[in-house]
N, C-alpha and C. Protein backbone atom coordinates (compact mmCIF):
# COMPACT_ATOMS: atom_id res chain seq x y z
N UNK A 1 -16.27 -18.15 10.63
CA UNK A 1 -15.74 -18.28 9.28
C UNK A 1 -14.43 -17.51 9.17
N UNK A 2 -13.80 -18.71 8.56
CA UNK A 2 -12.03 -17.55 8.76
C UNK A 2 -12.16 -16.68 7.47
N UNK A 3 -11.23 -15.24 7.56
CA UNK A 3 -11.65 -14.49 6.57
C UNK A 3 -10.20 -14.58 5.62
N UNK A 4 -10.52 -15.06 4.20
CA UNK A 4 -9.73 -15.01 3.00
C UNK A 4 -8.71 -14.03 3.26
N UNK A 5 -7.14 -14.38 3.17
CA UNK A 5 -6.26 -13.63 2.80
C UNK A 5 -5.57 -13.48 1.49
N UNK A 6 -5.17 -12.17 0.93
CA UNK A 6 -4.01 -12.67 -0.18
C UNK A 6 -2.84 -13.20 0.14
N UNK A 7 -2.54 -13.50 -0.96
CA UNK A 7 -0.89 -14.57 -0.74
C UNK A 7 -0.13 -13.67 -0.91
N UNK A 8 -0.19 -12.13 -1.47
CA UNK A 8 0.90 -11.26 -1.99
C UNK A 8 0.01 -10.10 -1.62
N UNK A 9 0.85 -8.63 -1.27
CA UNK A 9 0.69 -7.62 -2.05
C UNK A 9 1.40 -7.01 -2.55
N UNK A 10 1.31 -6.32 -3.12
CA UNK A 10 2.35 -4.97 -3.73
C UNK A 10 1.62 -3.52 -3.84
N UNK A 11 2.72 -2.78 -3.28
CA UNK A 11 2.10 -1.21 -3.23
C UNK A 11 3.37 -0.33 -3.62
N UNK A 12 2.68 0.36 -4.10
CA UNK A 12 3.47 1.82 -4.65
C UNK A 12 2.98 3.12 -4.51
N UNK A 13 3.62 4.18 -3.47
CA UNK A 13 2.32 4.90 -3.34
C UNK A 13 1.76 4.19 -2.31
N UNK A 14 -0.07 5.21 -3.02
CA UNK A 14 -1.37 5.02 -2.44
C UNK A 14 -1.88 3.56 -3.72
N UNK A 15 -1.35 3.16 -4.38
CA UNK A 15 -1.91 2.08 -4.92
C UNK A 15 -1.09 0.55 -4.30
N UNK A 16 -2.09 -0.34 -4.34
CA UNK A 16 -1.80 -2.11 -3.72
C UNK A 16 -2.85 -2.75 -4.60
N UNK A 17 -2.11 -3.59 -5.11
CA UNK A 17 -2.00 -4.54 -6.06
C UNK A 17 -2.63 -5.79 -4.84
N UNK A 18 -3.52 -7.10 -4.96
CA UNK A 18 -3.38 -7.77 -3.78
C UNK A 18 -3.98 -8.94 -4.44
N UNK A 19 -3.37 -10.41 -4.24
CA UNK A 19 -2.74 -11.29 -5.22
C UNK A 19 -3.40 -12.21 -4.66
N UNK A 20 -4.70 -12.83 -5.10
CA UNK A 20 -5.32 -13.78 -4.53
C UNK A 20 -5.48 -15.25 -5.14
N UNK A 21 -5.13 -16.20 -4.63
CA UNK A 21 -5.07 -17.75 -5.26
C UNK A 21 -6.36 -18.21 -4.70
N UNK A 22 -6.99 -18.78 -5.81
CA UNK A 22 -8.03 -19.80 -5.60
C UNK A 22 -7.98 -21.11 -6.08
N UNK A 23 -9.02 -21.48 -5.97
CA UNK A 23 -9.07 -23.20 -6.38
C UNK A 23 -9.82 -23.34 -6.99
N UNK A 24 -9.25 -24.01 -8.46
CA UNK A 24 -10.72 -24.53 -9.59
C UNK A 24 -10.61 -26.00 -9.56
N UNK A 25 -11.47 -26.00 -10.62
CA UNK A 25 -11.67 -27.59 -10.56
C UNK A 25 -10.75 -29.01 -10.56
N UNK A 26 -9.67 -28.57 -11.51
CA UNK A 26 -8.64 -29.08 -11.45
C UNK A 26 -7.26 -28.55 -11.11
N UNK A 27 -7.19 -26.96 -10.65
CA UNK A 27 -5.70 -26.47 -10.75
C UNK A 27 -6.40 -24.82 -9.60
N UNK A 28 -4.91 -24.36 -9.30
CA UNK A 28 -5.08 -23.11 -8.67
C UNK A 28 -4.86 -21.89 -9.81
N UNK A 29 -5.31 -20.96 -9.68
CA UNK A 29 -5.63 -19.54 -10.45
C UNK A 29 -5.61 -18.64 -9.73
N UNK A 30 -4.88 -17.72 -10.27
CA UNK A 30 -4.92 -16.45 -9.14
C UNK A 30 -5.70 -15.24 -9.94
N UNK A 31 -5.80 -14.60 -8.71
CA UNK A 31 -6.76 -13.26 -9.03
C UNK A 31 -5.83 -11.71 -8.58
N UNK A 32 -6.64 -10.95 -9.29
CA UNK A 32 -5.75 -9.85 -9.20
C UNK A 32 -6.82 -8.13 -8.47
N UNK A 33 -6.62 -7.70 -7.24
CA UNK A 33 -7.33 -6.55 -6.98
C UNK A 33 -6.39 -5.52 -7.14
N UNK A 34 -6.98 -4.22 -7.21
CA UNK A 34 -6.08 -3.01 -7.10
C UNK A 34 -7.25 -2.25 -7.01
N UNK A 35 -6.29 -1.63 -5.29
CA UNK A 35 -7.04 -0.40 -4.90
C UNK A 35 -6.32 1.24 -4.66
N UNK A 36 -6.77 1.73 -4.25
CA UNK A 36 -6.29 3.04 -4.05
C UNK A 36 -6.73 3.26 -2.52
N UNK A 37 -5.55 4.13 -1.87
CA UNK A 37 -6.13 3.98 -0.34
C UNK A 37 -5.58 5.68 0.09
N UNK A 38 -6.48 6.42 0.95
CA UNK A 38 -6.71 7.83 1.02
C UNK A 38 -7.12 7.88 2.53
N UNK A 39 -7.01 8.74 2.74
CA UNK A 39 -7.41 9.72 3.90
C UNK A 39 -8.75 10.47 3.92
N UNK A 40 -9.59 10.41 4.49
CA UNK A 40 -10.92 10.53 4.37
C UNK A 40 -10.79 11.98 5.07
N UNK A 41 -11.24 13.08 4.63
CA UNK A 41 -10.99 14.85 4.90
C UNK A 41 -12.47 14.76 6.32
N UNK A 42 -13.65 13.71 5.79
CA UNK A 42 -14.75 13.83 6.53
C UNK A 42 -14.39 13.10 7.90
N UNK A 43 -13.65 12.09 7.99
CA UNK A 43 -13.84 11.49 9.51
C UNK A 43 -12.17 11.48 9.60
N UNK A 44 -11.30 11.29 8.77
CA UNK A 44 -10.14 11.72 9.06
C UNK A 44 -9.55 9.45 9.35
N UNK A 45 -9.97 8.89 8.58
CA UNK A 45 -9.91 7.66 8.12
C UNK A 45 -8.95 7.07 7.22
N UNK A 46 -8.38 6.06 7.23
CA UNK A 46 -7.93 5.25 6.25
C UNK A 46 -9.17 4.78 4.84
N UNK A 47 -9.12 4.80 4.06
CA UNK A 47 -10.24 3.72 2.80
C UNK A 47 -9.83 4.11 1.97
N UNK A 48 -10.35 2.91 1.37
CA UNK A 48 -9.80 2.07 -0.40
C UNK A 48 -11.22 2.76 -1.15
N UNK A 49 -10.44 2.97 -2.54
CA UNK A 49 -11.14 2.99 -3.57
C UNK A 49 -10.79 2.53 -4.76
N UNK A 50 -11.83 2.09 -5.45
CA UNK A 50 -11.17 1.37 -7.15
C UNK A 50 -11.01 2.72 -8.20
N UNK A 51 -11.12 3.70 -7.66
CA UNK A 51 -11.62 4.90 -8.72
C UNK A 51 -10.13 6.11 -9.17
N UNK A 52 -9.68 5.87 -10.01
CA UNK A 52 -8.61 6.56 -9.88
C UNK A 52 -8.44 7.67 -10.85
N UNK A 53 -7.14 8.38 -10.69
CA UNK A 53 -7.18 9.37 -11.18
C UNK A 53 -5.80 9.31 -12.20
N UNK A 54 -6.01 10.25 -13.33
CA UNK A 54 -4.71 10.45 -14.72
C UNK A 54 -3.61 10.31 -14.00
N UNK A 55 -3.22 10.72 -12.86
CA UNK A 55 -1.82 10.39 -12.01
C UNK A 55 -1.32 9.50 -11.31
N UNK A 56 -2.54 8.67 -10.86
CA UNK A 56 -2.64 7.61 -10.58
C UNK A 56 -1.75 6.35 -11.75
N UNK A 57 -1.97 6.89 -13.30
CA UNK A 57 -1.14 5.51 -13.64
C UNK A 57 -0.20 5.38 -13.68
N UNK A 58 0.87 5.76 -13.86
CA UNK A 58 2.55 5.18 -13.39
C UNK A 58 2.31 4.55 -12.42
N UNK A 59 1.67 4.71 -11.49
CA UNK A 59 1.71 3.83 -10.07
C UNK A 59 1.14 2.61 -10.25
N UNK A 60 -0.24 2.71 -11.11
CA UNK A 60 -0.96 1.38 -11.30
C UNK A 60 0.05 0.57 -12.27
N UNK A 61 0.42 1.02 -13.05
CA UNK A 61 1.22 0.55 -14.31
C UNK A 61 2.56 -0.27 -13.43
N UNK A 62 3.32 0.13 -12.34
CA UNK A 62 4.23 -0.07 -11.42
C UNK A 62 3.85 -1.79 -10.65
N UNK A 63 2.47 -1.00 -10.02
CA UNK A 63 2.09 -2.93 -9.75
C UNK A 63 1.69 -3.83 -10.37
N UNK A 64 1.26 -3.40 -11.41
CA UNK A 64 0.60 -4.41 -12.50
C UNK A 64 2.20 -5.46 -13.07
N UNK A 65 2.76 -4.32 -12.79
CA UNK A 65 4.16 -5.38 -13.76
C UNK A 65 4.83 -5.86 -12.55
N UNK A 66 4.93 -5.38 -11.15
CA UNK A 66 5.72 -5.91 -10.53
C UNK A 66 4.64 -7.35 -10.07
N UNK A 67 3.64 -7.04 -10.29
CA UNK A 67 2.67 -8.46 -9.91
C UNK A 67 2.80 -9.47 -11.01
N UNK A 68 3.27 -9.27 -12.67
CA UNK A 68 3.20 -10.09 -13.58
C UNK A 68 4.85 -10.72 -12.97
N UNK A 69 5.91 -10.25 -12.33
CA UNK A 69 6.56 -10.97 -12.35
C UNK A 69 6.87 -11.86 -11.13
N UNK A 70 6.31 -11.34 -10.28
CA UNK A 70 5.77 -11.82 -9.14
C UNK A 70 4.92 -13.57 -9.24
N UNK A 71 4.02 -13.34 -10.37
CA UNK A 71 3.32 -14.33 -10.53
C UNK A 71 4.10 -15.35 -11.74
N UNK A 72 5.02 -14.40 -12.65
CA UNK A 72 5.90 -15.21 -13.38
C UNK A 72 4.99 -16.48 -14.32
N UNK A 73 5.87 -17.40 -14.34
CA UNK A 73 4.54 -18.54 -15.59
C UNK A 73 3.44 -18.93 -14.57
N UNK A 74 3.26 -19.16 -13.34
CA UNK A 74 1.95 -19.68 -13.09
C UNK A 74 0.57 -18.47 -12.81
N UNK A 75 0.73 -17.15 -14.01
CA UNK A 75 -0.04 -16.57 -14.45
C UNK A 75 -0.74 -17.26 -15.28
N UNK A 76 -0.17 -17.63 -16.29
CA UNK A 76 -0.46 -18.20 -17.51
C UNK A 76 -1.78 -19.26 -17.47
């Protein structure tokens, strides 16, 4: 089974925005993830988390808009 890619990301920072198109019944729709990605102190790792922190938003706020224009009218 091939594994789903996004069509976009965007990152700022430790935050990525990641821009996924699907297929409905009659038309395509896109979807929207945002994660946060860290350094693990216990194994010394890359990983994502959805859980963020008060400093965290300028950054989230950063991809959210660079993804609305990114996606432009076929948000809508």
């Amino acid at each position: 089974m091939e594994t789903k890619k996004p069509i976009h990301e965007i990152k700022s920072g430790s935050i990525k925005a990641s821009i996924w198109e699907n297929q409905g019944k009659d038309k395509s729709f896109f979807s929207v993830t945002i994660v946060k990605s860290y350094k693990s102190k216990k194994d010394n790792a890359w990983k994502n988390t959805n859980a963020f922190n008060d400093y965290d938003l300028a950054e989230i706020l950063k991809v959210i808009t660079d993804t609305k224009a990114y996606l432009g009218d076929r948000a809508n």
